[in-house]
C-alpha atoms as a PDB file:
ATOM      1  CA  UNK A   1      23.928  19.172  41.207  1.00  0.00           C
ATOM      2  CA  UNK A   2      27.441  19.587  40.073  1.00  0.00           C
ATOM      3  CA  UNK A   3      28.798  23.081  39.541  1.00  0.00           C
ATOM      4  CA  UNK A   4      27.926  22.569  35.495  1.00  0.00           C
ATOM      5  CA  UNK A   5      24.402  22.193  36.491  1.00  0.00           C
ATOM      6  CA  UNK A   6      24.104  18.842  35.675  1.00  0.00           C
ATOM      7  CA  UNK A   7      22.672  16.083  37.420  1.00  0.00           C
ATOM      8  CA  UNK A   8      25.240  13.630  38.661  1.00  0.00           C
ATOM      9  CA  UNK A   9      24.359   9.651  37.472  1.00  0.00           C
ATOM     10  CA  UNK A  10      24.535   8.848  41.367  1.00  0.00           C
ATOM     11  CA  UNK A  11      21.569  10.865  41.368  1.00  0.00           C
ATOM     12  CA  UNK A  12      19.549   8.756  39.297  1.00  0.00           C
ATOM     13  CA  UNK A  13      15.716   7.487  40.416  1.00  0.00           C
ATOM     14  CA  UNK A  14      16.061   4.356  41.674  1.00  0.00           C
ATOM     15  CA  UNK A  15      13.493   1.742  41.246  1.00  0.00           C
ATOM     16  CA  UNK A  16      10.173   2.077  42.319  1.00  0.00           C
ATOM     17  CA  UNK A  17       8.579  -0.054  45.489  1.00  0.00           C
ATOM     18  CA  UNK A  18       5.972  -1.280  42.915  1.00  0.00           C
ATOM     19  CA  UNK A  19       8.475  -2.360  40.552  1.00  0.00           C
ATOM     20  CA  UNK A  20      11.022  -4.225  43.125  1.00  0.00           C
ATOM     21  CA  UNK A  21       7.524  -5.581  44.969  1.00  0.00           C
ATOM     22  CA  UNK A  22       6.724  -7.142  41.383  1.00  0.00           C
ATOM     23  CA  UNK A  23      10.322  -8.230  40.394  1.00  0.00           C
ATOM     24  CA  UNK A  24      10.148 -10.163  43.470  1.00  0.00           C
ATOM     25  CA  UNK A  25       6.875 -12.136  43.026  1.00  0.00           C
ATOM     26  CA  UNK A  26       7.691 -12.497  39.214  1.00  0.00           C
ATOM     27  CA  UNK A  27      10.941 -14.234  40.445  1.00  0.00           C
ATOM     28  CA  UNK A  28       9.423 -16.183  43.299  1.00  0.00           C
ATOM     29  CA  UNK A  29       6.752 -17.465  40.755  1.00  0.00           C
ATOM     30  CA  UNK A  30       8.952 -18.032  37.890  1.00  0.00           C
ATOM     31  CA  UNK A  31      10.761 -21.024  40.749  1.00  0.00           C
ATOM     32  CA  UNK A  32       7.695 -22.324  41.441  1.00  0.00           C
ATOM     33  CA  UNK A  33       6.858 -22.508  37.545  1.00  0.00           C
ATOM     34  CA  UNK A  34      10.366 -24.233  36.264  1.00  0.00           C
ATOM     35  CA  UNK A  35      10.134 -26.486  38.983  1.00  0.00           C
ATOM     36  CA  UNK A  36       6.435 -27.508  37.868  1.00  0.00           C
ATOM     37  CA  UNK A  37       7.690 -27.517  34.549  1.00  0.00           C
ATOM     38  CA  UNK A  38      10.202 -29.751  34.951  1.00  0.00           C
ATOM     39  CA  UNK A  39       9.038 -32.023  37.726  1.00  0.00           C
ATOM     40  CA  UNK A  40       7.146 -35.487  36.786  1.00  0.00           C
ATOM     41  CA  UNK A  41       4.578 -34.831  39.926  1.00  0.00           C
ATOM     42  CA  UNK A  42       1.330 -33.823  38.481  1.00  0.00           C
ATOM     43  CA  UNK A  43      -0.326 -36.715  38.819  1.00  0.00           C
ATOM     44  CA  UNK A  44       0.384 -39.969  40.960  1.00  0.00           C
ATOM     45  CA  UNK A  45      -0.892 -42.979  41.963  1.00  0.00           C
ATOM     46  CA  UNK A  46      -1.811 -43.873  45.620  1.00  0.00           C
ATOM     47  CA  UNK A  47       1.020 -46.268  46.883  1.00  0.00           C
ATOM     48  CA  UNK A  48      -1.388 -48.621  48.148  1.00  0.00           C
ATOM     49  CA  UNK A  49      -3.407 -49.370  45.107  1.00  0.00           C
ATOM     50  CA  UNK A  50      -0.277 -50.958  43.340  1.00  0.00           C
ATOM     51  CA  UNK A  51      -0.775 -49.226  40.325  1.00  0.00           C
ATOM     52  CA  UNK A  52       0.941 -50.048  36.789  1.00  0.00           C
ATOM     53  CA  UNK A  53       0.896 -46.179  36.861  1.00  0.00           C
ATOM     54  CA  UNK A  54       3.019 -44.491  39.273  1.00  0.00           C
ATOM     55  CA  UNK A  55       3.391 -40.624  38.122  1.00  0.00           C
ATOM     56  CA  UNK A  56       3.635 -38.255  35.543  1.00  0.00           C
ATOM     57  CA  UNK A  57       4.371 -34.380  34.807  1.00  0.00           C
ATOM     58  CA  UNK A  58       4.450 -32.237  31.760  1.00  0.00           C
ATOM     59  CA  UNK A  59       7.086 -34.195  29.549  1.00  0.00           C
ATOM     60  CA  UNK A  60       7.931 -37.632  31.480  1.00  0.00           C
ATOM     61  CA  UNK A  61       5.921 -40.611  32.576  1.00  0.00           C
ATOM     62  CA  UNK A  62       6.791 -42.945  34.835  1.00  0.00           C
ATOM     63  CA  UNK A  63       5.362 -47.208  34.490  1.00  0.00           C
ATOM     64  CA  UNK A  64       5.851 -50.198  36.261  1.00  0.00           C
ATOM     65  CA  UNK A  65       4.965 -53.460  34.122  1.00  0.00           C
ATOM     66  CA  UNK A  66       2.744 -51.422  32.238  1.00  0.00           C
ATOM     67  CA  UNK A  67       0.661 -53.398  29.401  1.00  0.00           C
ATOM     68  CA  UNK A  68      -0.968 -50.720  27.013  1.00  0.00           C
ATOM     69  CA  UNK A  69      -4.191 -52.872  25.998  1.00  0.00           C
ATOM     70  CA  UNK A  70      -4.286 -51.824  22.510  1.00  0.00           C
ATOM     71  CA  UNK A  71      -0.955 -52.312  21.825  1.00  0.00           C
ATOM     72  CA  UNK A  72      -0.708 -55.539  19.535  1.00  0.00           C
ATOM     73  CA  UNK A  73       2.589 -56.878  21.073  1.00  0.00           C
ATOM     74  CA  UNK A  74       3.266 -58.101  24.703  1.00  0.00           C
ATOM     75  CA  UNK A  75       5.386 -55.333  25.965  1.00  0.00           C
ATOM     76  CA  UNK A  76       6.262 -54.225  29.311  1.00  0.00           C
ATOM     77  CA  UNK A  77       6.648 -50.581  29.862  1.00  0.00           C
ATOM     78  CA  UNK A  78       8.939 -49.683  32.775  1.00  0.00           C
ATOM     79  CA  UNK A  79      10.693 -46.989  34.311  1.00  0.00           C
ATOM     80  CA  UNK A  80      10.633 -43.307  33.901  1.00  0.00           C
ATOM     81  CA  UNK A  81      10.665 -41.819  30.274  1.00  0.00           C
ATOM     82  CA  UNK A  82      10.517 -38.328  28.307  1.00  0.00           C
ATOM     83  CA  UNK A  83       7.030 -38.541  27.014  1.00  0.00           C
ATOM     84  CA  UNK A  84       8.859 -37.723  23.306  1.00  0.00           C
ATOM     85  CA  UNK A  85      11.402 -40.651  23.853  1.00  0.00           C
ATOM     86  CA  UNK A  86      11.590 -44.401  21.779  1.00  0.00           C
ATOM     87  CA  UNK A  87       9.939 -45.826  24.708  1.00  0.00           C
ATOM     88  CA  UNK A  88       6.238 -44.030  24.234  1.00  0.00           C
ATOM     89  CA  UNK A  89       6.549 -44.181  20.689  1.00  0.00           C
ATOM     90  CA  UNK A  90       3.658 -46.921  20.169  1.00  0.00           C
ATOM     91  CA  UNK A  91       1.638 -45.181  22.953  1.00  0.00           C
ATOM     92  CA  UNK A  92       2.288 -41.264  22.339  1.00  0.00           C
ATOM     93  CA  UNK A  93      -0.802 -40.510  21.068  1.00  0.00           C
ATOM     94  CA  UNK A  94      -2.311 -42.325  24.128  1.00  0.00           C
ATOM     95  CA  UNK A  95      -0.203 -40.432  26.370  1.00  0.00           C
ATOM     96  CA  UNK A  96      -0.480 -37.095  24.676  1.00  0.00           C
ATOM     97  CA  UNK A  97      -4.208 -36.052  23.871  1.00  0.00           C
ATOM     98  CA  UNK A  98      -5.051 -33.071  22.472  1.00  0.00           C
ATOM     99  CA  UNK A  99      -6.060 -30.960  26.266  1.00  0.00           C
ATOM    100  CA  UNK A 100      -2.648 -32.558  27.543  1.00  0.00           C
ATOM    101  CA  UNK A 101      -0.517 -30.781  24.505  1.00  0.00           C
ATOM    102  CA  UNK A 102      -2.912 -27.652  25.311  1.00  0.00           C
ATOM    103  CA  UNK A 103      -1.643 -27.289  29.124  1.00  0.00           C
ATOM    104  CA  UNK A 104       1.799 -28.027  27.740  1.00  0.00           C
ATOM    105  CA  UNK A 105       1.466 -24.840  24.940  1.00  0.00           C
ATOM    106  CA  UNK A 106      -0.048 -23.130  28.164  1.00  0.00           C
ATOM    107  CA  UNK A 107       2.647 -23.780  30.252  1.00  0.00           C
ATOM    108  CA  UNK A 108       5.674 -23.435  27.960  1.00  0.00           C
ATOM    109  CA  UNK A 109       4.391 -19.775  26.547  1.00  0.00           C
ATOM    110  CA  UNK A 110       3.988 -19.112  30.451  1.00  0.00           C
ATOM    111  CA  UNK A 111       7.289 -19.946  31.009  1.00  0.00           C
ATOM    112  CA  UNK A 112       9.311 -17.548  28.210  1.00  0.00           C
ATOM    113  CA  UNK A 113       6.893 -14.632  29.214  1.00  0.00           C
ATOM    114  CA  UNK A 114       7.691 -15.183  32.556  1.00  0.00           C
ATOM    115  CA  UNK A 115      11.579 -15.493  32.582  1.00  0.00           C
ATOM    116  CA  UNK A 116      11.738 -13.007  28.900  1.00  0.00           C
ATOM    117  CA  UNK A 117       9.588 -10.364  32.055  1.00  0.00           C
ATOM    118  CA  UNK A 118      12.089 -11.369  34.486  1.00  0.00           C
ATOM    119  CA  UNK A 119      15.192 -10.383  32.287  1.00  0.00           C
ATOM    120  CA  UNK A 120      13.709  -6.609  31.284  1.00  0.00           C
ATOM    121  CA  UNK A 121      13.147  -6.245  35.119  1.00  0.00           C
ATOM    122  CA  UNK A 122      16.519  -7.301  36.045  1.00  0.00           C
ATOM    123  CA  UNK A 123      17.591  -4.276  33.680  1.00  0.00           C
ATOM    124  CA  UNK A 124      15.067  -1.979  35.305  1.00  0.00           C
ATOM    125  CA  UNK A 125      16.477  -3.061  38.622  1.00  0.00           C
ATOM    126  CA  UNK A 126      20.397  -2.336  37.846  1.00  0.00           C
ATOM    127  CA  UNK A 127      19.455   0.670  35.864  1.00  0.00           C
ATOM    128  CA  UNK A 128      21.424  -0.338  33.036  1.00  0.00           C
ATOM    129  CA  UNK A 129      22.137   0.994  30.641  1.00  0.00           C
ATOM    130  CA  UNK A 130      21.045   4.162  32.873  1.00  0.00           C
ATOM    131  CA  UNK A 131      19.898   6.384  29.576  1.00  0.00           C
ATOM    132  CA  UNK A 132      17.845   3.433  28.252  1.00  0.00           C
ATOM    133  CA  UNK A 133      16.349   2.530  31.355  1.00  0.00           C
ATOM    134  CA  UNK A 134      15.264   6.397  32.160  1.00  0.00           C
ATOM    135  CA  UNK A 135      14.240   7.137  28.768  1.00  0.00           C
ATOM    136  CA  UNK A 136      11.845   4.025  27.982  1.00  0.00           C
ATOM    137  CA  UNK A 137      10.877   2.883  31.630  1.00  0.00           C
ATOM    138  CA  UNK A 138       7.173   3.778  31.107  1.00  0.00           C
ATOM    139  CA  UNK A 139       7.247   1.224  27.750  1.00  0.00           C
ATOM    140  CA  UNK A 140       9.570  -1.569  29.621  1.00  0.00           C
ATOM    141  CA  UNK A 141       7.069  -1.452  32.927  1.00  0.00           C
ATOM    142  CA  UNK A 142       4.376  -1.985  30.202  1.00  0.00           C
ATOM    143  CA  UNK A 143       6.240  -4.974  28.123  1.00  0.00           C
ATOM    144  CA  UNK A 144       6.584  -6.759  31.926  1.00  0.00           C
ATOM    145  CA  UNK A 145       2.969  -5.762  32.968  1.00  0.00           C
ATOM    146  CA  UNK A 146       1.489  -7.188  29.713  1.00  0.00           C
ATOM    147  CA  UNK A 147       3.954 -10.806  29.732  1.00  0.00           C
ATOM    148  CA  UNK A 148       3.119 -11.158  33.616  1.00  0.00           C
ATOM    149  CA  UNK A 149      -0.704 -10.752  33.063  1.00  0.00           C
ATOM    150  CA  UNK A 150      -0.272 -12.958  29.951  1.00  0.00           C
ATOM    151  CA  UNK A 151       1.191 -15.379  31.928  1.00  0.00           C
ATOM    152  CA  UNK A 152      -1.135 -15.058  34.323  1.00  0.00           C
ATOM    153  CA  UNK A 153      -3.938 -16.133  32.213  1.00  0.00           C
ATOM    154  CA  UNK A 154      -2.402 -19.112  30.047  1.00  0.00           C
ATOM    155  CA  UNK A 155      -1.270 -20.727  33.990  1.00  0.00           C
ATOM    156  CA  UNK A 156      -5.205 -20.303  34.647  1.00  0.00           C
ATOM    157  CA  UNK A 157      -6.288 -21.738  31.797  1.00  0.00           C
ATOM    158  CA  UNK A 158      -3.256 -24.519  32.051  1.00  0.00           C
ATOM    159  CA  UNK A 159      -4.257 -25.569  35.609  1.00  0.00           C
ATOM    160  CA  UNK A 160      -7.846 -25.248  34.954  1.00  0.00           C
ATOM    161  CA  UNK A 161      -8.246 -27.760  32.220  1.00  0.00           C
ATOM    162  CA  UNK A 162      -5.456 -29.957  33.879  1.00  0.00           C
ATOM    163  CA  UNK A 163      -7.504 -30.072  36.797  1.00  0.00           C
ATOM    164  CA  UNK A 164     -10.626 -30.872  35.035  1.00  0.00           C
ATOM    165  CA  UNK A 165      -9.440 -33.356  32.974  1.00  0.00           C
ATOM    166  CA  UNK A 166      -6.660 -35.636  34.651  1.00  0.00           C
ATOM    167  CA  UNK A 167      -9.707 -37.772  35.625  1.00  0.00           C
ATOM    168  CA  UNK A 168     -10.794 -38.669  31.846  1.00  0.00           C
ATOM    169  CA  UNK A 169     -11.259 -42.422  31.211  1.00  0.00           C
ATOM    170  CA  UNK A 170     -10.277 -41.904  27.736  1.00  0.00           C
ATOM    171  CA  UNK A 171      -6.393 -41.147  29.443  1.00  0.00           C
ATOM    172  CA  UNK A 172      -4.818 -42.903  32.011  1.00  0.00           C
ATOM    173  CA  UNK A 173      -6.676 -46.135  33.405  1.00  0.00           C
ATOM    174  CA  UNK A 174      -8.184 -46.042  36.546  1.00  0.00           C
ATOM    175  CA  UNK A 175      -8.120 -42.398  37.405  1.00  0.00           C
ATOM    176  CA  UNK A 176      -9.858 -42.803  40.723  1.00  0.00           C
ATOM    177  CA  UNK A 177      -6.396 -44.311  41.863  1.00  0.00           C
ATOM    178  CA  UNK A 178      -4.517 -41.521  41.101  1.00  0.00           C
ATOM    179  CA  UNK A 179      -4.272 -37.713  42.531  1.00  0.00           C
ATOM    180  CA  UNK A 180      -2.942 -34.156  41.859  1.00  0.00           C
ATOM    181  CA  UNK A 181       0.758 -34.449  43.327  1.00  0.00           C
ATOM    182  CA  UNK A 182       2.490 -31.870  44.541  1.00  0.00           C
ATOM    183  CA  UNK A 183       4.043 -30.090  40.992  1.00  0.00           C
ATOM    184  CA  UNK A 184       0.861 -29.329  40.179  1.00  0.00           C
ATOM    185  CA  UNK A 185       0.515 -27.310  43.415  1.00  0.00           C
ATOM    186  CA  UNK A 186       3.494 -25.554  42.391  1.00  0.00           C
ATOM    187  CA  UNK A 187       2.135 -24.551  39.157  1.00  0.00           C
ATOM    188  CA  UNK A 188      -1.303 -22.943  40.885  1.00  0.00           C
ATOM    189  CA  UNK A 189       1.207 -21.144  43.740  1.00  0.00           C
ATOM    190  CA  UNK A 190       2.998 -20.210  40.740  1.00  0.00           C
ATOM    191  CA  UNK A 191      -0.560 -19.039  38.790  1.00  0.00           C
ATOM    192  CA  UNK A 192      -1.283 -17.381  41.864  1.00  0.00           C
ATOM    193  CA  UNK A 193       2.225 -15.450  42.509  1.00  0.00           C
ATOM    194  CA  UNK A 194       1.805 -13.629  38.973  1.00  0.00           C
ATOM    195  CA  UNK A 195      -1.254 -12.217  39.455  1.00  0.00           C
ATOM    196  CA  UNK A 196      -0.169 -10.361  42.344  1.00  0.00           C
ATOM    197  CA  UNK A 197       2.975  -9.514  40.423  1.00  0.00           C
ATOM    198  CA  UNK A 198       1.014  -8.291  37.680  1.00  0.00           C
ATOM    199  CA  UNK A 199      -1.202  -6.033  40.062  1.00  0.00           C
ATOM    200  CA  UNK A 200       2.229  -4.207  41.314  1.00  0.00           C
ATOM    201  CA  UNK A 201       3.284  -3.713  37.594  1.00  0.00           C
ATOM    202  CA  UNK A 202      -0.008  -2.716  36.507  1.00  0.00           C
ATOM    203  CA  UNK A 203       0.736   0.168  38.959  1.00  0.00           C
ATOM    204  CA  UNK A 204       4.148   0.434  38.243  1.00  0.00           C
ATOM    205  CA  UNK A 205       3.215   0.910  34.387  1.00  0.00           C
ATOM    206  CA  UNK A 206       0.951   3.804  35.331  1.00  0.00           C
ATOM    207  CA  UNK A 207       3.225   5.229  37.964  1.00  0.00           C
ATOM    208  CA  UNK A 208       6.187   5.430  35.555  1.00  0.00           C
ATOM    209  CA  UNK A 209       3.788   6.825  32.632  1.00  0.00           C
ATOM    210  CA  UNK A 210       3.208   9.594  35.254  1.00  0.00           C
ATOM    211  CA  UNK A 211       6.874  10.537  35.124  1.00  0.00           C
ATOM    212  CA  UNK A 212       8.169  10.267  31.756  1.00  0.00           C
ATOM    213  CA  UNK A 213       8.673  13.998  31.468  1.00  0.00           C
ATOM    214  CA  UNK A 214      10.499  13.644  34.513  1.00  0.00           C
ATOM    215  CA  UNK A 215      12.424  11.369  33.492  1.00  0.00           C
ATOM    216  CA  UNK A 216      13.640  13.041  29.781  1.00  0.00           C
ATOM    217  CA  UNK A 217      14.284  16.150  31.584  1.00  0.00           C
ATOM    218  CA  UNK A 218      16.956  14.001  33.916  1.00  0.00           C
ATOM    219  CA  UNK A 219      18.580  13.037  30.769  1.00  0.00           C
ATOM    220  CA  UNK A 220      19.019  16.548  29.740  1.00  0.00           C
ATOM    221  CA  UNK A 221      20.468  17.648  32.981  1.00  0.00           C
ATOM    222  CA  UNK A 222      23.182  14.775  32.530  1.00  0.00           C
ATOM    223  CA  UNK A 223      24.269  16.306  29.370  1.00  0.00           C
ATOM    224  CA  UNK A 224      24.118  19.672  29.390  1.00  0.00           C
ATOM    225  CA  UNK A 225      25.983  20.071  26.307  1.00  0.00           C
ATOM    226  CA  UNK A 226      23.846  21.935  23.689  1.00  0.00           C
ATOM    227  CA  UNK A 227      25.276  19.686  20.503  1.00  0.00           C
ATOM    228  CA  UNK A 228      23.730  16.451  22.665  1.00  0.00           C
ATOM    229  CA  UNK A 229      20.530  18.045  22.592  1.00  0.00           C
ATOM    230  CA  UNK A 230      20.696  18.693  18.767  1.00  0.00           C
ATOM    231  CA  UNK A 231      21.866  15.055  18.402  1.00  0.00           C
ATOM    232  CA  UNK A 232      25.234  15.194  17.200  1.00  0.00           C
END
């Protein structure tokens, strides 16, 4: 306390354990998720089947002398490709079904809740701007409770139908050559990493609900000056 009887701002609550604990597995798990995002390893072909098909992710495949048998012309598809690049024109829809475009809505809506969580923690972390943070924790801890748990449950559903439908005949040929490669991994680690996050926030949410009085009655103490309070 100063001699003014106000609270000094080095005297601020710093974050709770629940809250750094759930930062930390949002931000481990958001890694995990960019990387899966980005990478072209969800699927790939065993080495020793010699496979016109050697991998794919999210937004790139990846042929060697590939003939698409419906295609009218002889062409050879080679090389790695964005799946939304000239290339795959001719062969998009083949490429892109309708579950595929689902674990890619899935995925991408995962990722901004993730990373938009990871930004309002950050703020709750630095305790800036100090006033802000203090006066609307209890509604920020909510926001990144409810985008982690969100994100919890589109990864679920993302790696879930993934999983159960990389094999379809109707998609790539020859799906008994292929396997779940190591992105995908990432993006169940990742599915994994923010539901524990979201248990610590869940707590955190409820912990700093508990002290919102607190909390406005720290403001008041930092500005003791009556014409504050009346909002002038």
């Amino acid at each position: 306390m100063t001699r003014s009887g106000s609270v000094e701002k080095t005297d601020y609550p710093k974050a709770s354990g629940y809250l750094v604990n759930g930062a930390l597995l949002t931000y481990i798990a958001g890694l995990f998720l960019m990387i899966a995002f980005c990478s072209p390893y969800w699927v790939k072909s065993f080495d020793e089947t010699f496979s016109e098909f050697k991998n794919m992710g999210l937004w790139e495949y990846c042929f060697e002398n590939f003939r698409y048998p419906y295609y009218q012309f002889d062409h050879l598809f080679n090389g790695c490709h964005h799946v939304f690049s000239r290339e795959f024109y001719v062969i998009r829809e083949w490429l892109l079904p309708p579950w595929l475009m689902t674990v890619q809505a899935f995925v991408t809506m995962s990722f901004l809740l993730s990373f938009g969580s990871q930004v309002l923690m950050a703020l709750q972390l630095c305790r800036w701007p100090l006033e802000f943070v203090l006066r609307y924790e209890y509604i920020l801890s909510a926001i990144d409770f409810v985008c982690v748990a969100t994100t919890t449950v589109f990864m679920f559903l993302a790696v879930a139908v993934f999983g159960g439908s990389h094999v379809r005949r109707d998609w790539l040929m020859y799906p008994n050559f292929n396997y779940l490669c190591w992105s995908y991994g990432l993006a169940v680690i990742s599915f994994f990493f923010h539901g524990f996050a979201a248990i610590c926030l869940y707590y955190e949410a409820r912990q700093s609900y508990k002290f919102r009085r607190e909390a406005k009655s720290l403001i008041m103490q930092m500005h003791p000056n009556p014409q504050h309070r009346l909002g002038w």
